[in-house]
Every structure is written in structure tokens, then in C-alpha cells.
Protein backbone atom coordinates (compact mmCIF):
# COMPACT_ATOMS: atom_id res chain seq x y z
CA UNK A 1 5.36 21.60 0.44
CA UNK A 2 5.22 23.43 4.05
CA UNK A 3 7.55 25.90 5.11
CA UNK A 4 10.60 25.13 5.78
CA UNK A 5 13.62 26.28 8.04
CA UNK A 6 16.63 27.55 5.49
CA UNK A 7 18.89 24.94 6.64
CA UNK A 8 16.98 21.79 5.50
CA UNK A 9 18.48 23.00 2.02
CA UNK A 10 21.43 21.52 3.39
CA UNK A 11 19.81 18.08 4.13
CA UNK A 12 20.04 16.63 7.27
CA UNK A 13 22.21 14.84 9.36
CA UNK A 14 21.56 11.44 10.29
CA UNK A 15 23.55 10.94 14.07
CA UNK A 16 22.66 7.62 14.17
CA UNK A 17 24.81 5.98 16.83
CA UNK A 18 27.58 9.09 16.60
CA UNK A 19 26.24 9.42 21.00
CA UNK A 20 28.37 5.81 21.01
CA UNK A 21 31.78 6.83 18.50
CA UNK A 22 33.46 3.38 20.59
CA UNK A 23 30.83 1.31 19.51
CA UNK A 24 30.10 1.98 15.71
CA UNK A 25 32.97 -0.65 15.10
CA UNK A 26 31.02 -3.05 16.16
CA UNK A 27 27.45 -2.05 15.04
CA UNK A 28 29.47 -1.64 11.02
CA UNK A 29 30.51 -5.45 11.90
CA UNK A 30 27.14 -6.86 13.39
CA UNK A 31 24.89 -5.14 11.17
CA UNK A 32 27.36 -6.31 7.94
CA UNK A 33 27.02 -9.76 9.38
CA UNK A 34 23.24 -9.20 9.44
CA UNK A 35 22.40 -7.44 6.28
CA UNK A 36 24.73 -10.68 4.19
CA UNK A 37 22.68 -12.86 6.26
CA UNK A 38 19.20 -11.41 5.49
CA UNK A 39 20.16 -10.82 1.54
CA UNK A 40 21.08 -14.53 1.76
CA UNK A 41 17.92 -16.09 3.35
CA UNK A 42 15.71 -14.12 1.47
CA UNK A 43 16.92 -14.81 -1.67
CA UNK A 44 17.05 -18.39 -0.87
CA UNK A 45 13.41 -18.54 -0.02
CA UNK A 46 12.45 -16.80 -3.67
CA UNK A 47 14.75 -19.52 -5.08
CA UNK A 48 13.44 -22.47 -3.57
CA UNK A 49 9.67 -21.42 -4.36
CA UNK A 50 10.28 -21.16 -7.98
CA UNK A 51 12.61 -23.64 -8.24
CA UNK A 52 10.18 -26.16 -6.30
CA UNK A 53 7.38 -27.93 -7.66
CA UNK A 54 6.07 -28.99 -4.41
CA UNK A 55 6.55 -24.71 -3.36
CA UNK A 56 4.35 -23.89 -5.93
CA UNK A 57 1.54 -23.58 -3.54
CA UNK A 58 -0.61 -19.55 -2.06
CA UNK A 59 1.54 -20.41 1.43
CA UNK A 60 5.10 -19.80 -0.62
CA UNK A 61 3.55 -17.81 -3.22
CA UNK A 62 3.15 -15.00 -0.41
CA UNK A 63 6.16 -16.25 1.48
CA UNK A 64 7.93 -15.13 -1.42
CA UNK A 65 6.68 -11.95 -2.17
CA UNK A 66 7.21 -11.12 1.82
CA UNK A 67 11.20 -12.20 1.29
CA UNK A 68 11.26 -10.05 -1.40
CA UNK A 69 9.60 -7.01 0.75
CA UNK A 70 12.05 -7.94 3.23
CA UNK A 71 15.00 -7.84 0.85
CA UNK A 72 13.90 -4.05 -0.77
CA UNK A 73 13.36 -3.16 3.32
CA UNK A 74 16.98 -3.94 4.29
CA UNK A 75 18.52 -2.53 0.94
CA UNK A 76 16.50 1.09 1.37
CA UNK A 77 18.08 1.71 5.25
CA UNK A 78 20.93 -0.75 5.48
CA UNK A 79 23.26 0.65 2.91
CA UNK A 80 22.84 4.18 4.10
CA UNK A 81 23.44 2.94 7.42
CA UNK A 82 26.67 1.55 6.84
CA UNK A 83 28.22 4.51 5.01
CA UNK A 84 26.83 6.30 8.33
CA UNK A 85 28.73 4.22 10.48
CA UNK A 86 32.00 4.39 8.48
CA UNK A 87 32.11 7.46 9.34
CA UNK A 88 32.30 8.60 5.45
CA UNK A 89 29.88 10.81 5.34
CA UNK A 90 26.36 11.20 8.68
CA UNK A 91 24.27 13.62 5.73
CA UNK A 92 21.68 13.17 3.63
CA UNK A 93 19.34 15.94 1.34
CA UNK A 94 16.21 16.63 1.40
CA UNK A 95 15.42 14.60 -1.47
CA UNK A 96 16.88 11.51 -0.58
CA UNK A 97 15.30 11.90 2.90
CA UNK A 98 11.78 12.05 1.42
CA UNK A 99 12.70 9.33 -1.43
CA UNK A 100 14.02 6.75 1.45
CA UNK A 101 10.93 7.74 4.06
CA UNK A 102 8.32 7.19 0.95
CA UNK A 103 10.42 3.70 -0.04
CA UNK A 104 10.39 2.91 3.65
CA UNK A 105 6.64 3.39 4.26
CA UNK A 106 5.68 2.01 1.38
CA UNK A 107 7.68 -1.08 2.03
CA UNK A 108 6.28 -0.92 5.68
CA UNK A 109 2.61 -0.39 4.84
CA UNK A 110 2.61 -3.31 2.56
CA UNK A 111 4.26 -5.94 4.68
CA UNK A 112 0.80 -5.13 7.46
CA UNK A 113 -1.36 -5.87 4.40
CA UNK A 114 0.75 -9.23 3.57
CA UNK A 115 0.71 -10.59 6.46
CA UNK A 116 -3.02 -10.07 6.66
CA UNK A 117 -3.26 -12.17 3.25
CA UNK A 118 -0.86 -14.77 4.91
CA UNK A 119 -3.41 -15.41 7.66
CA UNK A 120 -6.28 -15.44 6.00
CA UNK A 121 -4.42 -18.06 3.54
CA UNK A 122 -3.71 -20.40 6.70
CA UNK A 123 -7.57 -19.69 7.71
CA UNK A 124 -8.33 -21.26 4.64
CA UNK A 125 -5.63 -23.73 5.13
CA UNK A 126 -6.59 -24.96 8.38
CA UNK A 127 -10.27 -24.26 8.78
CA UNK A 128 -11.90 -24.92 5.14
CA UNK A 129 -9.44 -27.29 4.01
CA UNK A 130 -12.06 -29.45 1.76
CA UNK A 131 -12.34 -25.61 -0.41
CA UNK A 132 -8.74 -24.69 -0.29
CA UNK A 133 -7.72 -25.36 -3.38
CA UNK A 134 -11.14 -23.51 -4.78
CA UNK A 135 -10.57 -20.08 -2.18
CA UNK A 136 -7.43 -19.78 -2.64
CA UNK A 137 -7.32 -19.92 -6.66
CA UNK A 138 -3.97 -18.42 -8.84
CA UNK A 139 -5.67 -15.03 -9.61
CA UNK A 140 -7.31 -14.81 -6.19
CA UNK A 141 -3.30 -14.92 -4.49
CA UNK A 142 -1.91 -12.68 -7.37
CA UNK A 143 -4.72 -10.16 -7.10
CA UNK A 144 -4.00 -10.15 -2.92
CA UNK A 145 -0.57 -9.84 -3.58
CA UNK A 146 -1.10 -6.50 -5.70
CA UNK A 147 -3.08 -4.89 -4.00
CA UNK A 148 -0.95 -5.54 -0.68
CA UNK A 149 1.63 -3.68 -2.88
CA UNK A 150 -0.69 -1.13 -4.11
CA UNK A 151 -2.37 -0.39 -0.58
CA UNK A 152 1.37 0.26 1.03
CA UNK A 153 2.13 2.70 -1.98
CA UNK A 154 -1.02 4.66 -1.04
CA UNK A 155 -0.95 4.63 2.62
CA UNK A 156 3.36 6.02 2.15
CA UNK A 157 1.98 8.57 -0.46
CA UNK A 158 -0.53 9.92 2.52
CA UNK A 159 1.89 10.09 5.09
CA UNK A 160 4.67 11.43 3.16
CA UNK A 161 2.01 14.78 1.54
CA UNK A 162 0.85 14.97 4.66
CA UNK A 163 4.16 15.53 6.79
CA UNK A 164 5.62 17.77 3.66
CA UNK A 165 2.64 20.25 4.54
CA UNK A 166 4.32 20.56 7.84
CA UNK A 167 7.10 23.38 8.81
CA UNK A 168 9.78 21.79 9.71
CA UNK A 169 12.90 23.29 11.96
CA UNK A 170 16.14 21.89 12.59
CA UNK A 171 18.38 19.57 10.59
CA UNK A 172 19.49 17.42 13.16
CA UNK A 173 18.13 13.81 13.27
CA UNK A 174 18.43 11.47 16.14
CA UNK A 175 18.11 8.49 14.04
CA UNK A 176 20.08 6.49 10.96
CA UNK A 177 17.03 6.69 8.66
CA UNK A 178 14.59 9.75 7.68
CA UNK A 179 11.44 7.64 10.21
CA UNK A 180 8.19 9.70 10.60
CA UNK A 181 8.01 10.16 14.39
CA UNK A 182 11.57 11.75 14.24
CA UNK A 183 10.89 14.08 11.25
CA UNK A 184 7.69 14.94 13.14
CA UNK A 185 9.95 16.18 16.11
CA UNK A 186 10.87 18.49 13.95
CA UNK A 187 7.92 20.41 13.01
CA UNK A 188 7.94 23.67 14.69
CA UNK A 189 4.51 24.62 14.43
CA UNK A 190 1.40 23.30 16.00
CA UNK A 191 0.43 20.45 13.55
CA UNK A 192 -1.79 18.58 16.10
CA UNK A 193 -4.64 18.98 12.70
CA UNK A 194 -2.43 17.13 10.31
CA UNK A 195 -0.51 14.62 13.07
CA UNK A 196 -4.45 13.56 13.95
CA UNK A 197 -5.01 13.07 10.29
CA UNK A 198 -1.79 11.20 9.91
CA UNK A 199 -2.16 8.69 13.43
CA UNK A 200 -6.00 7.45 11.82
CA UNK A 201 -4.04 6.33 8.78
CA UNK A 202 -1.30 4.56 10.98
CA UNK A 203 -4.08 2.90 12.73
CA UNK A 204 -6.23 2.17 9.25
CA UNK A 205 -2.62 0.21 8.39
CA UNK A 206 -1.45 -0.91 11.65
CA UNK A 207 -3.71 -1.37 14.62
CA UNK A 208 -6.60 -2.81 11.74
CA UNK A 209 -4.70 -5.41 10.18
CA UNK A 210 -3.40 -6.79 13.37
CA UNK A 211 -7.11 -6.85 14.42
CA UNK A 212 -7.79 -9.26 11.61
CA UNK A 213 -5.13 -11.12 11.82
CA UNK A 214 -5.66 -12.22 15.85
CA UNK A 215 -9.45 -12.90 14.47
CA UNK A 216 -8.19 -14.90 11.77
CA UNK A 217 -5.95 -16.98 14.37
CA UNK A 218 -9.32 -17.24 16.86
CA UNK A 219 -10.80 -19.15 14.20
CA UNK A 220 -7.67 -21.53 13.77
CA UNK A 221 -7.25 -21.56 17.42
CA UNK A 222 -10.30 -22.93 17.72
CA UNK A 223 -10.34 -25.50 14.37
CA UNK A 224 -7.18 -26.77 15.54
CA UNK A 225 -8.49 -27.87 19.50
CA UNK A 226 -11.58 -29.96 17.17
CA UNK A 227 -8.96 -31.72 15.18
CA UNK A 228 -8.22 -35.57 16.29
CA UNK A 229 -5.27 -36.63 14.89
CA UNK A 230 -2.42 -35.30 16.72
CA UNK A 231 0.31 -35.18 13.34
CA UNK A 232 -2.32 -33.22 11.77
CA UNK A 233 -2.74 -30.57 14.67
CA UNK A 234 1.51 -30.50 14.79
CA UNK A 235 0.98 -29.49 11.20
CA UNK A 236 -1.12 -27.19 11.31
CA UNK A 237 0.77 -25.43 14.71
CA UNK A 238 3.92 -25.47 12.66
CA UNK A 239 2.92 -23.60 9.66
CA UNK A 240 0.69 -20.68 11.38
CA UNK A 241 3.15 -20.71 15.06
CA UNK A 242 5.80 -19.27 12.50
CA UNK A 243 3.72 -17.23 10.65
CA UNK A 244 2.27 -15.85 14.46
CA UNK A 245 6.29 -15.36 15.35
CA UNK A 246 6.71 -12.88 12.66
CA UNK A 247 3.71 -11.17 13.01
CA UNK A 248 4.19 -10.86 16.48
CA UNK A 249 7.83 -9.31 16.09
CA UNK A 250 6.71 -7.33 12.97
CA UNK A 251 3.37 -5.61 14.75
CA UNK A 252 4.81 -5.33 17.95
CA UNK A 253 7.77 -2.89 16.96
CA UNK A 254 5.66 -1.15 14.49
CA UNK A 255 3.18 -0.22 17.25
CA UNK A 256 5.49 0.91 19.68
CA UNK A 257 7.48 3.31 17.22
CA UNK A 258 4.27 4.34 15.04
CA UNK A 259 1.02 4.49 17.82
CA UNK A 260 2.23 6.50 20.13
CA UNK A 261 1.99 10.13 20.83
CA UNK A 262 4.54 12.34 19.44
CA UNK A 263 5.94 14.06 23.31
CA UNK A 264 6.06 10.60 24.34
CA UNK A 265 8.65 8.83 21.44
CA UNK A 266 11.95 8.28 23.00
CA UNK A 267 14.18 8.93 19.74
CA UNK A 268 17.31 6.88 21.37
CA UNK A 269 14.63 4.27 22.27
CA UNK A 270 13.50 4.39 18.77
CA UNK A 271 16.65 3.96 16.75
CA UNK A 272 17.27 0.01 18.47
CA UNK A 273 13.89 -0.81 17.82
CA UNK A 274 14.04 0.25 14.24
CA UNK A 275 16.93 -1.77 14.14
CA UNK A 276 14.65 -4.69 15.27
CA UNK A 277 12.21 -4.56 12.10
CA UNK A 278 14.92 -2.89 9.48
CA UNK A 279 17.79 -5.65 10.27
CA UNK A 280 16.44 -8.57 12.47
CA UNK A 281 13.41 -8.91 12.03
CA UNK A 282 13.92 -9.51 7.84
CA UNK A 283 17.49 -12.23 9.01
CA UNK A 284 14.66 -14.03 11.39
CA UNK A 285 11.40 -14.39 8.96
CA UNK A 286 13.70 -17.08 6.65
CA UNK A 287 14.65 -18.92 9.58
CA UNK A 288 11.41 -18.58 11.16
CA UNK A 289 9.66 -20.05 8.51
CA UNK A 290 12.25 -22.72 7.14
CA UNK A 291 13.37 -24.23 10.66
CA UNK A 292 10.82 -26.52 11.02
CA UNK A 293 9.38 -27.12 7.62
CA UNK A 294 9.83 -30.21 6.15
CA UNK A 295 9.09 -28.45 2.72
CA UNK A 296 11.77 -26.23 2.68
CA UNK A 297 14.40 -28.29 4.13
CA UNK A 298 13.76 -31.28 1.00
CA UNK A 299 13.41 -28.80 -1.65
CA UNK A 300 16.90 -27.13 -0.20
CA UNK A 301 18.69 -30.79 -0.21
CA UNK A 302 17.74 -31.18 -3.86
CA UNK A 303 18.58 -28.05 -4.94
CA UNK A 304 22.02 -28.66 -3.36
CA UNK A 305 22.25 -32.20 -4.73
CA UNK A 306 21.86 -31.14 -8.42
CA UNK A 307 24.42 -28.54 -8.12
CA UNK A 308 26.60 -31.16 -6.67
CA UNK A 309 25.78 -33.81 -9.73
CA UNK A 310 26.09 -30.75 -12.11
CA UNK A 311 29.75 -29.62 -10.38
């Protein structure tokens, strides 16, 4: 562990929105409203794929595990968050600031890998449909699944030794969760060595996997302008325009907060948009993908017509 200052024995505090005291009302209210929302939708989603037959497919196999991510990425900021806001108590140690970054990263670092599996799954949907069924086999899904999880574990374990090496000054942090750029502001050495080190692996899990999945979306792009029939191509625009919505939201924060230089971050800048991905972003992605689909919408109606016949 670097060298730190002797008052990060004392943990940190987290100001969150404490520059706005007449507001935090209302963000305790919204972000409530938000959080049930998200815990509901989510956990809807993981219900309806197991408790579907027709669900049982690689699309909702993933779509699953990413409502799950979604549901552990609220839950590790949210509650702390809240507490924050209630004005009960703005600290947090050491610990528990390296536990909730490594959680957060982790969660982070898997959801770029997932969505990466998700596209290449509609690739295979949409552009070898005739070998679908053969690509994307059971083990194939669970095995891309794991190592999704496995690959976001790794990358938070790098990031998180790597930022411990550094000396860090101050306890004071401009944010409502322990983040990496605003821990970085922090270090009061000249760590350009290790932030280099650290920025290649936030572009190995970032800038790369949105790389693949635009390629991956070329290729349907292009499948989808040969095909003829017209319900088909609405088909096929429904299930990957959704799964392009949330990629787009998801990638788009994460690249402004996470790929770019450490004297340019704007910490006040960077607490709303971490509100984007932490809070909104995981309420959208059940919507997102449920508004439209047929799928979804029968296997909810049955589910709430046998708990009707069973009441």
C-alpha cells in the first residue's frame, strides 16, 4: 500500500451534494423513487426469464445476468448514498472506500464485457441465423457469461493495486462514492508512471469493447439493409436498437468519466454523470429492453394471470 497522509486513518468524507444542502430533499426523494424502481425492473426481468419457457433463450440468458449486474451496481452506491443525503452520517473508512471502489469496478468492468457478449449474440442472431442455435450453444453462453464476470474481477483488482501504490493526500472527496478519477485527485505525488499504466487498462476494458461492439453492429447494419421482408427487418431493429440504447448510454458516460486526463475531470461534472450509469442508466435497461418486446410483455400477462387464478 503507498504512503499515505495521516488523516485517511480517519476515512474520508464523501460531500456528495452537501455544495446544494436545499436540494438533498429532493435528490433523497428522486433517487428513492429511482433505486425502488430499478430493484423492481430488474428483478422482474430475472423472474420472467426463468419463469418463461419461451425466455429460455442466449438473448435473456445474458439479459438476465446484466439485470442482475445492474441490481449489485445500484445496491453497492445507492444505499451509501442515501444515508449521505440524510444527512446521518457524509464518512466513510478507508476500508469501505477500497471495498465499494473494488465492488464498483468490478461490477463496471464486467457490464463492458457483457454487453460485448450481447452483441455478438444478436450478430449471430441476425446475421447467421440458419447456425444460431449451433453458435450460440448452453455452455458456449454460460462460459461467456463467466468469464464476463471473471474479466471485470481482474481488470477492478488492477486498478484498485495499482491506485493503493499511490500517496494519497487529503480526505476530502467531491463525490458520493469512492470513483477512481476522484481518488486519483488525491494523489500528491507525481504518479504520471502508474496513472499511464492504469488509463491502458481503462482503454483494454472500455474504448476495446466498444470497438467490437460498433463492428459487431456494422455487420448487422449491413445484414439487416439485404433482408426483404419488412416484419423481419422490424424484428431484428427492435431487439439490437435496444440493446444499441443501452450501450450507447452505458459507454458514453463511462468514457467521459474514465478516458480522460486527470487535470481535465470536472469532479462536480462527474458526480451527475455517475448518477447517470449508478441510478438511471440500471431504471432504463428494463424498460429499454421490455417496451417493445412482444416476449416480455406475454410472458408478464401470464405471470400476472396465474397469480390472479391462484389469489
Amino acid at each position: 500500500m503507498g504512503r499515505l497522509n495521516t488523516s485517511l486513518d480517519n476515512g474520508f468524507i464523501l460531500v456528495a451534494f452537501s455544495d446544494w444542502p436545499q436540494l438533498e430533499f429532493l435528490f433523497f426523494v428522486f433517487i428513492s423513487i429511482f433505486y425502488s424502481l430499478t430493484l423492481f425492473g430488474n428483478t422482474t426481468i430475472i423472474i420472467l426469464s426463468r419463469a418463461d419457457l419461451r425466455l429460455r433463450t442466449p438473448m435473456y440468458f445474458f439479459l438476465s445476468h446484466l439485470s442482475f449486474l445492474d441490481l449489485c451496481y445500484t445496491t453497492s452506491t445507492v444505499p451509501q448514498l442515501l444515508v449521505n443525503l440524510s444527512g446521518l452520517d457524509k464518512t466513510i473508512s478507508y476500508g469501505r472506500c477500497i471495498a465499494q471502489l473494488i465492488i464498483f469496478l468490478s461490477l463496471g468492468g464486467t457490464e463492458c464485457m457483457l454487453l460485448v457478449v450481447m452483441a455478438f449474440d444478436r450478430y449471430a442472431a441476425v446475421c447467421r441465423p440458419l447456425h444460431y442455435a449451433t453458435i450460440m450453444h448452453p455452455v458456449l453462453c454460460q462460459t461467456l457469461a463467466a468469464v464476463s464476470w471473471v474479466g471485470g474481477i481482474v481488470n477492478s483488482l488492477i486498478q484498485t493495486s495499482l491506485m493503493m501504490a499511490m500517496p494519497l493526500c487529503g480526505h476530502r472527496l467531491n463525490h458520493f462514492i469512492c470513483e477512481l478519477p476522484v481518488l486519483l485527485k488525491l494523489a500528491c505525488e507525481d504518479t504520471g508512471g502508474i496513472e499511464a499504466k492504469m488509463f491502458v487498462a481503462r482503454v483494454i476494458m472500455i474504448a476495446m469493447p466498444a470497438a467490437l461492439i460498433l463492428g459487431s453492429y456494422a455487420h448487422i447494419a449491413r445484414a439487416m439493409v439485404k433482408v426483404k421482408s419488412t416484419a423481419g427487418r422490424k424484428k431484428a431493429f427492435g431487439t439490437c436498437g435496444s440493446h444499441l440504447v443501452v450501450v450507447s448510454l452505458f459507454y458514453g458516460s463511462a468514457m467521459y468519466i474514465y478516458l480522460q486526463p486527470k487535470e481535465s475531470y470536472s469532479e462536480s461534472e462527474g458526480k451527475f454523470v455517475a448518477l447517470f450509469y449508478t441510478i438511471i442508466t440500471p431504471m432504463l435497461n428494463p424498460l429499454i429492453y421490455t417496451l417493445r418486446n412482444k416476449d416480455v410483455k406475454g410472458a408478464l400477462w401470464k405471470v400476472l394471470r396465474r397469480g390472479k387464478a391462484v389469489g
